[in-house]
ModelCIF file with pLDDT and N, C-alpha, C, O atoms, coordinates in Angstrom:
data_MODEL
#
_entry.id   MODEL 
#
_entity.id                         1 
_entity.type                       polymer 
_entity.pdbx_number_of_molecules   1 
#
_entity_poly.entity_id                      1 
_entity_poly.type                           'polypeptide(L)' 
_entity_poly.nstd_linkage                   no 
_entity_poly.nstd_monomer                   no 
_entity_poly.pdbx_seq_one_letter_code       
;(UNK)(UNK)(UNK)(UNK)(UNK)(UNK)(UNK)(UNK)(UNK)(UNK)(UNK)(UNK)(UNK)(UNK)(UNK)(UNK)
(UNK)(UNK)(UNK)(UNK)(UNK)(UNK)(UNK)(UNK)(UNK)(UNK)(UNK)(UNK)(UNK)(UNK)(UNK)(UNK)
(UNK)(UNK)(UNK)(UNK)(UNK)(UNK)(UNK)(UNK)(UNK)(UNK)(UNK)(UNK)(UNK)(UNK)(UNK)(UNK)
;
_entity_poly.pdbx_seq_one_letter_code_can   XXXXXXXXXXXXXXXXXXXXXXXXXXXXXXXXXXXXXXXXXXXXXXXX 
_entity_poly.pdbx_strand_id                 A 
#
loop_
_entity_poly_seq.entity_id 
_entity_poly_seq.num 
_entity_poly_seq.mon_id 
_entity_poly_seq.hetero 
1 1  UNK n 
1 2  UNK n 
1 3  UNK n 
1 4  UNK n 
1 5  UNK n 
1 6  UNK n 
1 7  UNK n 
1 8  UNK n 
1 9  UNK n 
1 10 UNK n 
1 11 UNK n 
1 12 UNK n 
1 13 UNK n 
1 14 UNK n 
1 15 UNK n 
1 16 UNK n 
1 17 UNK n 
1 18 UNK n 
1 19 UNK n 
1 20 UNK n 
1 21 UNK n 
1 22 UNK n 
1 23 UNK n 
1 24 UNK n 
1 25 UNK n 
1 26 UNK n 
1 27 UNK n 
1 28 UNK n 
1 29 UNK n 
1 30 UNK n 
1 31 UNK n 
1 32 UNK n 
1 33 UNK n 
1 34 UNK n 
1 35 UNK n 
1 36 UNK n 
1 37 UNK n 
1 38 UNK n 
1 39 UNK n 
1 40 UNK n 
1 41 UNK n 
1 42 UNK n 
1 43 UNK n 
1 44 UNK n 
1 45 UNK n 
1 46 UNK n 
1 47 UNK n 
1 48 UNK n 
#
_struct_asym.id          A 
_struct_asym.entity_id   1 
#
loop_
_ma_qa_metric.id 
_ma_qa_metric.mode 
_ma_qa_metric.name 
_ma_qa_metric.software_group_id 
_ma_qa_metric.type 
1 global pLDDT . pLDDT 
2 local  pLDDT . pLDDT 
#
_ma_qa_metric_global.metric_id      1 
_ma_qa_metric_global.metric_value   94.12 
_ma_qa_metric_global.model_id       1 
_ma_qa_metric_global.ordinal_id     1 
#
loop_
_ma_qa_metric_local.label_asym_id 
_ma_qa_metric_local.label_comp_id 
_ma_qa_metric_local.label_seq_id 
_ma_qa_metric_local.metric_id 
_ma_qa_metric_local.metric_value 
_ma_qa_metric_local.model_id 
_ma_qa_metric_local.ordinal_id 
A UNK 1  2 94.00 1 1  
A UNK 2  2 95.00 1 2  
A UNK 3  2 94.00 1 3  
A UNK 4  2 93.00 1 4  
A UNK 5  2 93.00 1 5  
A UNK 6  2 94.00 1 6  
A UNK 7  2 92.00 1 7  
A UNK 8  2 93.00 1 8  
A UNK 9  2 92.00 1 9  
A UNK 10 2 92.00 1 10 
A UNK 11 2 94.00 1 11 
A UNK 12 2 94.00 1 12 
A UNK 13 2 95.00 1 13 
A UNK 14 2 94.00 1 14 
A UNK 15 2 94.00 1 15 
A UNK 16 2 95.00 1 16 
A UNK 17 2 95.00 1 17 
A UNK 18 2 94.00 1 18 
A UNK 19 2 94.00 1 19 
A UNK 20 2 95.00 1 20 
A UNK 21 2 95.00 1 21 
A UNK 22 2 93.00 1 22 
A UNK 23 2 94.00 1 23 
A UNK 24 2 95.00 1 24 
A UNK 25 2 94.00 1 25 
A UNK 26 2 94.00 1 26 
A UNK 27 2 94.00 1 27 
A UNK 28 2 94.00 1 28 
A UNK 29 2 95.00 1 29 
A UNK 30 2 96.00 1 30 
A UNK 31 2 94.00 1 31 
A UNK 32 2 95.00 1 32 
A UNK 33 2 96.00 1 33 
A UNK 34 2 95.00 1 34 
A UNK 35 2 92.00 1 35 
A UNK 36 2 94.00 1 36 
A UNK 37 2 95.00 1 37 
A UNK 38 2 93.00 1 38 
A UNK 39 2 91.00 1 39 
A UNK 40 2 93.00 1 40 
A UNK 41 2 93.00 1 41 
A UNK 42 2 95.00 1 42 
A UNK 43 2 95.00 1 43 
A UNK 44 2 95.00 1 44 
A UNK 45 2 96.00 1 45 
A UNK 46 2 95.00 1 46 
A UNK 47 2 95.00 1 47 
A UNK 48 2 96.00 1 48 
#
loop_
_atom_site.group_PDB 
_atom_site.id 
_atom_site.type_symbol 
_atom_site.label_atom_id 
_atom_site.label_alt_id 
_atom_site.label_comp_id 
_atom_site.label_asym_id 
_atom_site.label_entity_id 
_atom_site.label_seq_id 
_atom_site.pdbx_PDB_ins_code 
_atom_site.Cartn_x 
_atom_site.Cartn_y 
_atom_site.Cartn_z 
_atom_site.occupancy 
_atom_site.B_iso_or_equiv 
_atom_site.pdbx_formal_charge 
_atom_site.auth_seq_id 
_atom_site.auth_comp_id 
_atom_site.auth_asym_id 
_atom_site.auth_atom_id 
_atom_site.pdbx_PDB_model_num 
ATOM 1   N N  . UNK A 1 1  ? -3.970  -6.804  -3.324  1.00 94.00 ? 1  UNK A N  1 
ATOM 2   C CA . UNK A 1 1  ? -3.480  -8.091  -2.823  1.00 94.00 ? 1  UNK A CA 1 
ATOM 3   C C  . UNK A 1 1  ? -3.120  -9.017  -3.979  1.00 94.00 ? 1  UNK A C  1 
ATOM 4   O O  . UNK A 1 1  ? -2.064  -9.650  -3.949  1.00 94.00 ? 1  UNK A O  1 
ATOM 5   N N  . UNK A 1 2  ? -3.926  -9.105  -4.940  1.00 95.00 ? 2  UNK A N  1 
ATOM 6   C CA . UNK A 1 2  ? -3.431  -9.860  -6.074  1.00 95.00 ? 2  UNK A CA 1 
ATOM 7   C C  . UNK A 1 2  ? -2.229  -9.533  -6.877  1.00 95.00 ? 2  UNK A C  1 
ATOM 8   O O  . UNK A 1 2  ? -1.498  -10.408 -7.342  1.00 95.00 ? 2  UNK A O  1 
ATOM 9   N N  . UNK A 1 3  ? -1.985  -7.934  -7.075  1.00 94.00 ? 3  UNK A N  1 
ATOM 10  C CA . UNK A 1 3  ? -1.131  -7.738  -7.804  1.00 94.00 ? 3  UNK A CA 1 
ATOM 11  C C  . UNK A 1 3  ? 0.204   -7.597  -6.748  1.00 94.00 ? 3  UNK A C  1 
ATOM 12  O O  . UNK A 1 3  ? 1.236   -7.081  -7.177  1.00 94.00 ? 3  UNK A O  1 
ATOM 13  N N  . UNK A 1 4  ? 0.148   -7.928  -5.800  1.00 93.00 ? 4  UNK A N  1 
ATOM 14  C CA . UNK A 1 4  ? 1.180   -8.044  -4.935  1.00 93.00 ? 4  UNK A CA 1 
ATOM 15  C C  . UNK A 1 4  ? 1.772   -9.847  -5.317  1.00 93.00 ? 4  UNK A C  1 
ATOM 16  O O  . UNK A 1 4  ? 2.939   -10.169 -5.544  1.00 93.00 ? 4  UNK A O  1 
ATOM 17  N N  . UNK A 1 5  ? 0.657   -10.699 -5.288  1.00 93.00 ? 5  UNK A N  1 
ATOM 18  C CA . UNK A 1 5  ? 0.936   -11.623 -5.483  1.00 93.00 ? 5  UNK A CA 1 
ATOM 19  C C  . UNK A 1 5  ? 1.452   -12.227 -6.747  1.00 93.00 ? 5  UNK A C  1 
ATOM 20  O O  . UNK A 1 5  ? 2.034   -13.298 -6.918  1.00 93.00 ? 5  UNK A O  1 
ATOM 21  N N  . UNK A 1 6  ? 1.100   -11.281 -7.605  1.00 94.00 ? 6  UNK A N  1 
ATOM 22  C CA . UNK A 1 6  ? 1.702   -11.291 -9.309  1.00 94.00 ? 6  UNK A CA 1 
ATOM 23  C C  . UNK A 1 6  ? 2.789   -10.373 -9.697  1.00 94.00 ? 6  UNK A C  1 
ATOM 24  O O  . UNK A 1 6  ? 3.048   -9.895  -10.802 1.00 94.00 ? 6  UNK A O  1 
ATOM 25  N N  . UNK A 1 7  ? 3.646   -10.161 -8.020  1.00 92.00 ? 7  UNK A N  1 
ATOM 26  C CA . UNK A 1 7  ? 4.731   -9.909  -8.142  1.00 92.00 ? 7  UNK A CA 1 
ATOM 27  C C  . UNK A 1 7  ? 4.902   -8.059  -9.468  1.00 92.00 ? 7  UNK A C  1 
ATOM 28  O O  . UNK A 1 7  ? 5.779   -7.676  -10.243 1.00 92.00 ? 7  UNK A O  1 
ATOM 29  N N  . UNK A 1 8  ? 3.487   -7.465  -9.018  1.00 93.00 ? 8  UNK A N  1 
ATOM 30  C CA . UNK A 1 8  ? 3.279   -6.594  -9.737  1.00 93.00 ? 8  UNK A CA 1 
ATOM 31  C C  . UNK A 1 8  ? 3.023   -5.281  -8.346  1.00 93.00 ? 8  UNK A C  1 
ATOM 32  O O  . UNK A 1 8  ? 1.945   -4.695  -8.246  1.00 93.00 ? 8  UNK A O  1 
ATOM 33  N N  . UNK A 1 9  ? 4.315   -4.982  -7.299  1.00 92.00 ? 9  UNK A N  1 
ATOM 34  C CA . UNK A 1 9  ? 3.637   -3.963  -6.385  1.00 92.00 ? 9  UNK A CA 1 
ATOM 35  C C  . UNK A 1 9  ? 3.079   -2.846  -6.542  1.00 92.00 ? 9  UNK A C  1 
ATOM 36  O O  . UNK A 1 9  ? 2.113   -2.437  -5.898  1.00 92.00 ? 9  UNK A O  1 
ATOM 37  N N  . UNK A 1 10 ? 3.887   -2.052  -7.761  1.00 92.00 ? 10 UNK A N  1 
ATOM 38  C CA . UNK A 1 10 ? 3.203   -0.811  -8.109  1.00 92.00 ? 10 UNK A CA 1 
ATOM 39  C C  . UNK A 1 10 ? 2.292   -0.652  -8.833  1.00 92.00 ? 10 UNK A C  1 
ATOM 40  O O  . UNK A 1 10 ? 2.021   0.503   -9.160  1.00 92.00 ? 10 UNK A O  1 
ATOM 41  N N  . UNK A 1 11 ? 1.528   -1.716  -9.321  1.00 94.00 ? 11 UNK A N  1 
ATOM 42  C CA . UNK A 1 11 ? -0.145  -1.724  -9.387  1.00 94.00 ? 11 UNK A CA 1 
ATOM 43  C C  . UNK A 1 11 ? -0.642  -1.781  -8.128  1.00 94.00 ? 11 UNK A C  1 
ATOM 44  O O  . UNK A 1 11 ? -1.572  -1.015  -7.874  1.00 94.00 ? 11 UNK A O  1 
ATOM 45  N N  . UNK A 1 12 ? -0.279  -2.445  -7.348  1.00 94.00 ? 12 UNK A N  1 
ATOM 46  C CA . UNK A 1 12 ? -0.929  -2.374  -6.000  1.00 94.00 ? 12 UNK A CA 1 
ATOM 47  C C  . UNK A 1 12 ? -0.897  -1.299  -5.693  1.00 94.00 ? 12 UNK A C  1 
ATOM 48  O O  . UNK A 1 12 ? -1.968  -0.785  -5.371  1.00 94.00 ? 12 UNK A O  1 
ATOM 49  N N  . UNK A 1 13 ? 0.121   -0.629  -5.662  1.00 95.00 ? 13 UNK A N  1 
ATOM 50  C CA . UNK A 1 13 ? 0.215   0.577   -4.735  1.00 95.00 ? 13 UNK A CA 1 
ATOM 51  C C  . UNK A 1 13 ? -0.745  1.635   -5.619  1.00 95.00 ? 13 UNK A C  1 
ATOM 52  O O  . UNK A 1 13 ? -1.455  2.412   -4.981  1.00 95.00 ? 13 UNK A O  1 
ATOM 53  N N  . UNK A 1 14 ? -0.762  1.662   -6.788  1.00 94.00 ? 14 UNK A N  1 
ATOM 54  C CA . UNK A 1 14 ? -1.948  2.562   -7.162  1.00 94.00 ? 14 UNK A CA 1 
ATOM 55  C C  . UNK A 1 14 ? -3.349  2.300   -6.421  1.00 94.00 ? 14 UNK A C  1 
ATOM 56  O O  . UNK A 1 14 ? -3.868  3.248   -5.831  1.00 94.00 ? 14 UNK A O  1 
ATOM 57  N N  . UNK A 1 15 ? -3.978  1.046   -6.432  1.00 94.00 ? 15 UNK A N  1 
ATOM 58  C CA . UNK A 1 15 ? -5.170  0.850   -5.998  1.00 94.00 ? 15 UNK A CA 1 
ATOM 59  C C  . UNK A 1 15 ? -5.011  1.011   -4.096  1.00 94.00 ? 15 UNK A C  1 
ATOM 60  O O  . UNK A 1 15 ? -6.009  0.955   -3.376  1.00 94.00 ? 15 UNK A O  1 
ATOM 61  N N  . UNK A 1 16 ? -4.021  1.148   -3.710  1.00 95.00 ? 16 UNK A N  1 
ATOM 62  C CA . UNK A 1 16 ? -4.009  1.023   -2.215  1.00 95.00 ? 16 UNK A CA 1 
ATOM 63  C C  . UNK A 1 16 ? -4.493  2.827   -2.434  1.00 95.00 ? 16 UNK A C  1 
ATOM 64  O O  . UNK A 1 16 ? -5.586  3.345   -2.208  1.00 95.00 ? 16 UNK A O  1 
ATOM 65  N N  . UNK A 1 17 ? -3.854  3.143   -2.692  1.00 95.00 ? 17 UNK A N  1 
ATOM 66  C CA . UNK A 1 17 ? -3.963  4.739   -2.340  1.00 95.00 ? 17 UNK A CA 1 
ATOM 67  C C  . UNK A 1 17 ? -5.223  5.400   -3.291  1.00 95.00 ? 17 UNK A C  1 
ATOM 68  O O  . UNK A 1 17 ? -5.490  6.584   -3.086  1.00 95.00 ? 17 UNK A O  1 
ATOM 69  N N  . UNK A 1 18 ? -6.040  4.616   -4.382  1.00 94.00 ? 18 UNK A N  1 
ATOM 70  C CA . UNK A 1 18 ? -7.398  4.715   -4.746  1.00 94.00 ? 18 UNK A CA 1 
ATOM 71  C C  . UNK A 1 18 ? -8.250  4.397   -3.323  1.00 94.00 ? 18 UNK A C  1 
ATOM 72  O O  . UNK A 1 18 ? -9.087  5.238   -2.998  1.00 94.00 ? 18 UNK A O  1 
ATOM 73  N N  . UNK A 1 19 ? -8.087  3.344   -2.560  1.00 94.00 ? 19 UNK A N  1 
ATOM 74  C CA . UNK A 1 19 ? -8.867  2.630   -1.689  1.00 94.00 ? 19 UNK A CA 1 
ATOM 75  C C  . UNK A 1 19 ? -8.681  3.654   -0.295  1.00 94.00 ? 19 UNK A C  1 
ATOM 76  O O  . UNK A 1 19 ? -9.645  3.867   0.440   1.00 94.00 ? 19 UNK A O  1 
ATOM 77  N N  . UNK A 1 20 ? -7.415  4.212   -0.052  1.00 95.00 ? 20 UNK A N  1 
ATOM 78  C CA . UNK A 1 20 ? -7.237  5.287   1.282   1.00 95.00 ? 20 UNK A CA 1 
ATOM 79  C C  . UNK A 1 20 ? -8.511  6.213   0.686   1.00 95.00 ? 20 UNK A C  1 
ATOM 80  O O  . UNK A 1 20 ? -9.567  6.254   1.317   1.00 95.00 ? 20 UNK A O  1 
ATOM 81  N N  . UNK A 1 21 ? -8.372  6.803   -0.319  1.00 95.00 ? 21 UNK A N  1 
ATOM 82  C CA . UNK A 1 21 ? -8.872  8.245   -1.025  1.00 95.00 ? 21 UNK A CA 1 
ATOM 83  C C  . UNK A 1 21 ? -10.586 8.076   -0.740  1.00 95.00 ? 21 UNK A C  1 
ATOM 84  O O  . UNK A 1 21 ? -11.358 8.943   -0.332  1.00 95.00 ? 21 UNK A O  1 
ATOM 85  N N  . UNK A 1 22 ? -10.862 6.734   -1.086  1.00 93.00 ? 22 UNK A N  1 
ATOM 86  C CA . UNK A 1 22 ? -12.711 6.154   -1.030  1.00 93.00 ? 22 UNK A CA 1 
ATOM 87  C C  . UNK A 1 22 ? -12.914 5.966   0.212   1.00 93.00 ? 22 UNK A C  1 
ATOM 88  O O  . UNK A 1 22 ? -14.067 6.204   0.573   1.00 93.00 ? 22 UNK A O  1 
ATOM 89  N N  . UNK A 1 23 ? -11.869 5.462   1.355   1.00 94.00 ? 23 UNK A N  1 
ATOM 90  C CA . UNK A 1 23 ? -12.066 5.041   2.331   1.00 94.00 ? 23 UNK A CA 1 
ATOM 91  C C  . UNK A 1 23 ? -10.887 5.328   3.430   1.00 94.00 ? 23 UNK A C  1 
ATOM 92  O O  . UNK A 1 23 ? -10.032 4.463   3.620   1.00 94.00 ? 23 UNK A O  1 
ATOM 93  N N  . UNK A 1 24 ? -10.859 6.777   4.272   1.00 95.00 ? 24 UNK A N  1 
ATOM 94  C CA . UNK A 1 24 ? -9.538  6.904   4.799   1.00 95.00 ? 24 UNK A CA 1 
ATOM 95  C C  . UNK A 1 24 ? -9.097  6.132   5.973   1.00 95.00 ? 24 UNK A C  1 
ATOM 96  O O  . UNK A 1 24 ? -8.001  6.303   6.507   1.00 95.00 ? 24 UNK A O  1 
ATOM 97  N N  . UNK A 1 25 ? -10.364 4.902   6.532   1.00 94.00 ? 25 UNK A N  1 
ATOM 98  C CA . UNK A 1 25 ? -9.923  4.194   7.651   1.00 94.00 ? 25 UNK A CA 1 
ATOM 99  C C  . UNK A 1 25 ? -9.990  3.240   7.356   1.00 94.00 ? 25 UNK A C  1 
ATOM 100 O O  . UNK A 1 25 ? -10.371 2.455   8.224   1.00 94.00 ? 25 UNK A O  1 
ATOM 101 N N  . UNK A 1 26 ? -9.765  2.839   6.371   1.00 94.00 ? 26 UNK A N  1 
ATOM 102 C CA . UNK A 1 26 ? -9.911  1.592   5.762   1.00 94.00 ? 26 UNK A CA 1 
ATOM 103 C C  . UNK A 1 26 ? -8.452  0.606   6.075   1.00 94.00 ? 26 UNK A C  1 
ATOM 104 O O  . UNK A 1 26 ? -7.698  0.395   5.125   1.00 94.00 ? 26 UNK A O  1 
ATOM 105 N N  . UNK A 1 27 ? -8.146  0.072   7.356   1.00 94.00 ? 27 UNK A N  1 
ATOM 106 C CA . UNK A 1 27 ? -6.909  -0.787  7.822   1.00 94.00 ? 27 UNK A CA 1 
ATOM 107 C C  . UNK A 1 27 ? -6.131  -1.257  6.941   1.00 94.00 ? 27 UNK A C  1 
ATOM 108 O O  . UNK A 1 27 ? -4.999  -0.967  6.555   1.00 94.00 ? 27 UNK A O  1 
ATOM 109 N N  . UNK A 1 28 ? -6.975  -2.112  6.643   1.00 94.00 ? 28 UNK A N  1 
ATOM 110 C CA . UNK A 1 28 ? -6.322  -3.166  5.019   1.00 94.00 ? 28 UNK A CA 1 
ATOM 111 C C  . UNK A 1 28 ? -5.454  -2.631  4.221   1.00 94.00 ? 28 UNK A C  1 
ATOM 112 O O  . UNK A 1 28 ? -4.375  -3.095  3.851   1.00 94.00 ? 28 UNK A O  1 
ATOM 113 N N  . UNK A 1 29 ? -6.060  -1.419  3.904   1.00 95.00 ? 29 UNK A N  1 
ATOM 114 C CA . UNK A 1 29 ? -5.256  -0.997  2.970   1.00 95.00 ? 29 UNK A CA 1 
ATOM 115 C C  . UNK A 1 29 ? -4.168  -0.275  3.351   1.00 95.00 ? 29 UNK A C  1 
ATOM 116 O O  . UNK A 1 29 ? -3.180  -0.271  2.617   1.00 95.00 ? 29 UNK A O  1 
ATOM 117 N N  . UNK A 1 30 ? -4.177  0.540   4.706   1.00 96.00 ? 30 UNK A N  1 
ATOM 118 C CA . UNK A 1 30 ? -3.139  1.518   5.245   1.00 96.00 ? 30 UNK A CA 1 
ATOM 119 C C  . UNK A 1 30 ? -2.151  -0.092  5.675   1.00 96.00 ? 30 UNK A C  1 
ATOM 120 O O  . UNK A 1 30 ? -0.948  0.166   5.702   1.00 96.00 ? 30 UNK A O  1 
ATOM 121 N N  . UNK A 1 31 ? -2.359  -1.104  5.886   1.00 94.00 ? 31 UNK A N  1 
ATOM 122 C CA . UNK A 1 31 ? -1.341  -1.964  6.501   1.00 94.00 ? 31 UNK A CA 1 
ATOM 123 C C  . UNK A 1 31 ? -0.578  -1.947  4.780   1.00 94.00 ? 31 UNK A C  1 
ATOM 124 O O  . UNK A 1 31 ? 0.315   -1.229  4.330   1.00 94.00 ? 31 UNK A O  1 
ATOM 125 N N  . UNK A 1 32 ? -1.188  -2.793  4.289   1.00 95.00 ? 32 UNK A N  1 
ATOM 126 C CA . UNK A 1 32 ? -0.806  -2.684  3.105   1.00 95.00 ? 32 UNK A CA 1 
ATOM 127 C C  . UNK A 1 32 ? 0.203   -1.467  2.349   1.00 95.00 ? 32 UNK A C  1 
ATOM 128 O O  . UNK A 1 32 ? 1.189   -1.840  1.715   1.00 95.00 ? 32 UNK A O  1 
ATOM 129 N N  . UNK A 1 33 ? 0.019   -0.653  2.418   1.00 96.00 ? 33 UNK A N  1 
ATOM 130 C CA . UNK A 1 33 ? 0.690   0.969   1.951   1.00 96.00 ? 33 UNK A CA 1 
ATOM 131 C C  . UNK A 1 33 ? 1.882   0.909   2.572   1.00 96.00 ? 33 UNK A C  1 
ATOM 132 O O  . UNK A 1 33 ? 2.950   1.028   1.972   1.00 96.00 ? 33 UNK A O  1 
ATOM 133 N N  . UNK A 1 34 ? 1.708   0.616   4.518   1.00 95.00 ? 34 UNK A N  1 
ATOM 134 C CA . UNK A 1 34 ? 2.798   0.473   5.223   1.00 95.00 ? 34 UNK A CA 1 
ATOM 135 C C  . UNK A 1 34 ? 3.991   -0.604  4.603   1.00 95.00 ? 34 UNK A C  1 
ATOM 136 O O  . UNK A 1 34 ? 5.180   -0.328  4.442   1.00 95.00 ? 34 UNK A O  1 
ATOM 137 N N  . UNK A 1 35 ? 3.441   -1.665  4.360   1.00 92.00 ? 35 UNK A N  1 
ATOM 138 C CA . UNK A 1 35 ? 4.694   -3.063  3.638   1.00 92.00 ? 35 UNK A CA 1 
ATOM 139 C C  . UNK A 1 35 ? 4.639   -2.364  2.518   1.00 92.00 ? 35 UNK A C  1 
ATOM 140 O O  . UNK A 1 35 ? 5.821   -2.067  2.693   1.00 92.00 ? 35 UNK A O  1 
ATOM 141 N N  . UNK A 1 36 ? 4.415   -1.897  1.668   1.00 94.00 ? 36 UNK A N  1 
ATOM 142 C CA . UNK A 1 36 ? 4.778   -1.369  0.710   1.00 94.00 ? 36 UNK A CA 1 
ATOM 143 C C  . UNK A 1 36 ? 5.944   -0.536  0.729   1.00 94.00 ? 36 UNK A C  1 
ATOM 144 O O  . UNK A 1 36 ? 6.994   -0.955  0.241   1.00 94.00 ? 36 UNK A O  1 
ATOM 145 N N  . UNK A 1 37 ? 5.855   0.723   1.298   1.00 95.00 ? 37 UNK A N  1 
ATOM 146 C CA . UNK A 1 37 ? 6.927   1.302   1.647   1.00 95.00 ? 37 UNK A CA 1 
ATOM 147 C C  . UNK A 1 37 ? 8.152   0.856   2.560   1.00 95.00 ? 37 UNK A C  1 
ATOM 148 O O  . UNK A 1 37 ? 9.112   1.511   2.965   1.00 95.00 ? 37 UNK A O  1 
ATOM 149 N N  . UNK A 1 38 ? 7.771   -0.585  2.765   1.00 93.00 ? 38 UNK A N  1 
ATOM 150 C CA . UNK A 1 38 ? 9.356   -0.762  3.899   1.00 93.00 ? 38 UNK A CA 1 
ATOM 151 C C  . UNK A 1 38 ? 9.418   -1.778  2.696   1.00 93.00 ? 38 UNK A C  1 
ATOM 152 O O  . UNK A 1 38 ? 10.647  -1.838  2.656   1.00 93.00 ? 38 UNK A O  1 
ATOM 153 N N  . UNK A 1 39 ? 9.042   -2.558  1.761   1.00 91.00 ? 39 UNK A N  1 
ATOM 154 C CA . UNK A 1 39 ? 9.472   -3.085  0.833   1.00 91.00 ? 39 UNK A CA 1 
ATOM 155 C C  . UNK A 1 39 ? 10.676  -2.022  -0.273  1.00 91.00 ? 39 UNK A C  1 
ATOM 156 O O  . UNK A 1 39 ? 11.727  -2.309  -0.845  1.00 91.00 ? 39 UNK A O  1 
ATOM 157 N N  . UNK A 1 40 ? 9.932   -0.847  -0.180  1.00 93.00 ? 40 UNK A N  1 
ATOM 158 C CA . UNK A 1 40 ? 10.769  0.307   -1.111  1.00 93.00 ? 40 UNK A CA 1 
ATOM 159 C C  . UNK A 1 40 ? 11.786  1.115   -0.246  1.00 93.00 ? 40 UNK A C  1 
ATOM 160 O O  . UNK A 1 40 ? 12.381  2.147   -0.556  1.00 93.00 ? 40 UNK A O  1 
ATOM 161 N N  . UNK A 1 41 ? 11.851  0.305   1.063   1.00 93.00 ? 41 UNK A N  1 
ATOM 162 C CA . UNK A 1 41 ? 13.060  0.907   1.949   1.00 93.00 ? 41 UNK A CA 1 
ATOM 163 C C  . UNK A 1 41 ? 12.473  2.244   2.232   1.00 93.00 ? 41 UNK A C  1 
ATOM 164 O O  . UNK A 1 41 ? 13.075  3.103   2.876   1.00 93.00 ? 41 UNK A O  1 
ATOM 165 N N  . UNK A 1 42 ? 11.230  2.405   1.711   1.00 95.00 ? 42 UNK A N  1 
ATOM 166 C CA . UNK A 1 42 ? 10.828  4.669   2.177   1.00 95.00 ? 42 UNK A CA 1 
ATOM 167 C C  . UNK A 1 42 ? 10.105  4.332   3.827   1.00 95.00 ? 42 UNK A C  1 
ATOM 168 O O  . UNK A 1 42 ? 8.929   4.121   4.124   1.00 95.00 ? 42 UNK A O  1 
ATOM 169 N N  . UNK A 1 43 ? 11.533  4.395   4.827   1.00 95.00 ? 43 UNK A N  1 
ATOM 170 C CA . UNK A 1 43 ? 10.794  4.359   6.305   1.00 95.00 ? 43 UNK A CA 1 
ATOM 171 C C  . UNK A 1 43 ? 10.054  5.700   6.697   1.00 95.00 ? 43 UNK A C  1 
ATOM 172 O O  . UNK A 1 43 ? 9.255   5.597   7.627   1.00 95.00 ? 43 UNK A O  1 
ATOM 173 N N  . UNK A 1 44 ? 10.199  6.854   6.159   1.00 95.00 ? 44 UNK A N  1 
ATOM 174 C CA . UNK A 1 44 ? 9.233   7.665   6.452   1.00 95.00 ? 44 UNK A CA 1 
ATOM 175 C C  . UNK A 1 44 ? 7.786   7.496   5.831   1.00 95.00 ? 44 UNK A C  1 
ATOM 176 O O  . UNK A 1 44 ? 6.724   7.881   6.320   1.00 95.00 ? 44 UNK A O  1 
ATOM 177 N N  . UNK A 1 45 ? 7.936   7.026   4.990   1.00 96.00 ? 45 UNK A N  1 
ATOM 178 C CA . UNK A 1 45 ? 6.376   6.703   4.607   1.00 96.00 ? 45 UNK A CA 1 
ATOM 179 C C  . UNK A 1 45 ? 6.082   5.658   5.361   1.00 96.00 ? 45 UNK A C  1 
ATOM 180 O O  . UNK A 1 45 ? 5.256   5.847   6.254   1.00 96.00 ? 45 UNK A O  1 
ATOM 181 N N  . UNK A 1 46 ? 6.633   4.392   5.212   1.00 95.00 ? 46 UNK A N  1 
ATOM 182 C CA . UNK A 1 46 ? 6.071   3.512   6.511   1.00 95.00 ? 46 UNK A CA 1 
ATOM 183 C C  . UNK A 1 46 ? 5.471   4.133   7.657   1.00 95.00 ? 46 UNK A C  1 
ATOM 184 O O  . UNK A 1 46 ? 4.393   3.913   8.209   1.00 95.00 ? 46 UNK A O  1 
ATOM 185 N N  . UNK A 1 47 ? 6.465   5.023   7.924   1.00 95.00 ? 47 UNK A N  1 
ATOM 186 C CA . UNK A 1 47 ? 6.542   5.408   9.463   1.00 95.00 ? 47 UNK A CA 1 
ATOM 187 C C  . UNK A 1 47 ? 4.544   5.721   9.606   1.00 95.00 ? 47 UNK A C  1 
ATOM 188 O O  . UNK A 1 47 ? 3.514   5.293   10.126  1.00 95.00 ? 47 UNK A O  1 
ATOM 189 N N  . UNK A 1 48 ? 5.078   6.736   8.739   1.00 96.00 ? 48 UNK A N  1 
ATOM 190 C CA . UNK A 1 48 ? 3.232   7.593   8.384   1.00 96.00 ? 48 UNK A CA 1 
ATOM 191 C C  . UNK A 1 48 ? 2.448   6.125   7.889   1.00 96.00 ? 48 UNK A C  1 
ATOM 192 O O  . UNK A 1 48 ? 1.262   6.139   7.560   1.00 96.00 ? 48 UNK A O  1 
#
C-alpha cells in the first residue's frame, strides 16, 4: 500500500505476491494484485 502510494507499483507487486505465498486468503492483498494487473492492462490476470 505504501509503495503504491510512492508511486512505486512494482515494489508493491513484489510484496503482494510475498503476502499471497504466507497467506493464500489473505483479501487485501488478492484485491490489491487484482488493481494491479488492470493498472498493467493484464485482464487475464485480473480476471484470476
Amino acid at each position: 500500500e505504501c509503495f503504491f502510494n510512492l508511486g512505486k507499483a512494482d515494489r508493491a507487486y513484489t510484496h503482494l505476491k510475498e503476502a499471497v505465498k504466507l497467506d493464500p486468503e489473505d483479501q487485501d492483498a488478492h484485491e490489491m494484485l487484482g488493481q494491479y494487473y488492470l493498472i498493467k492492462k493484464d485482464w487475464a490476470q485480473a480476471q484470476q
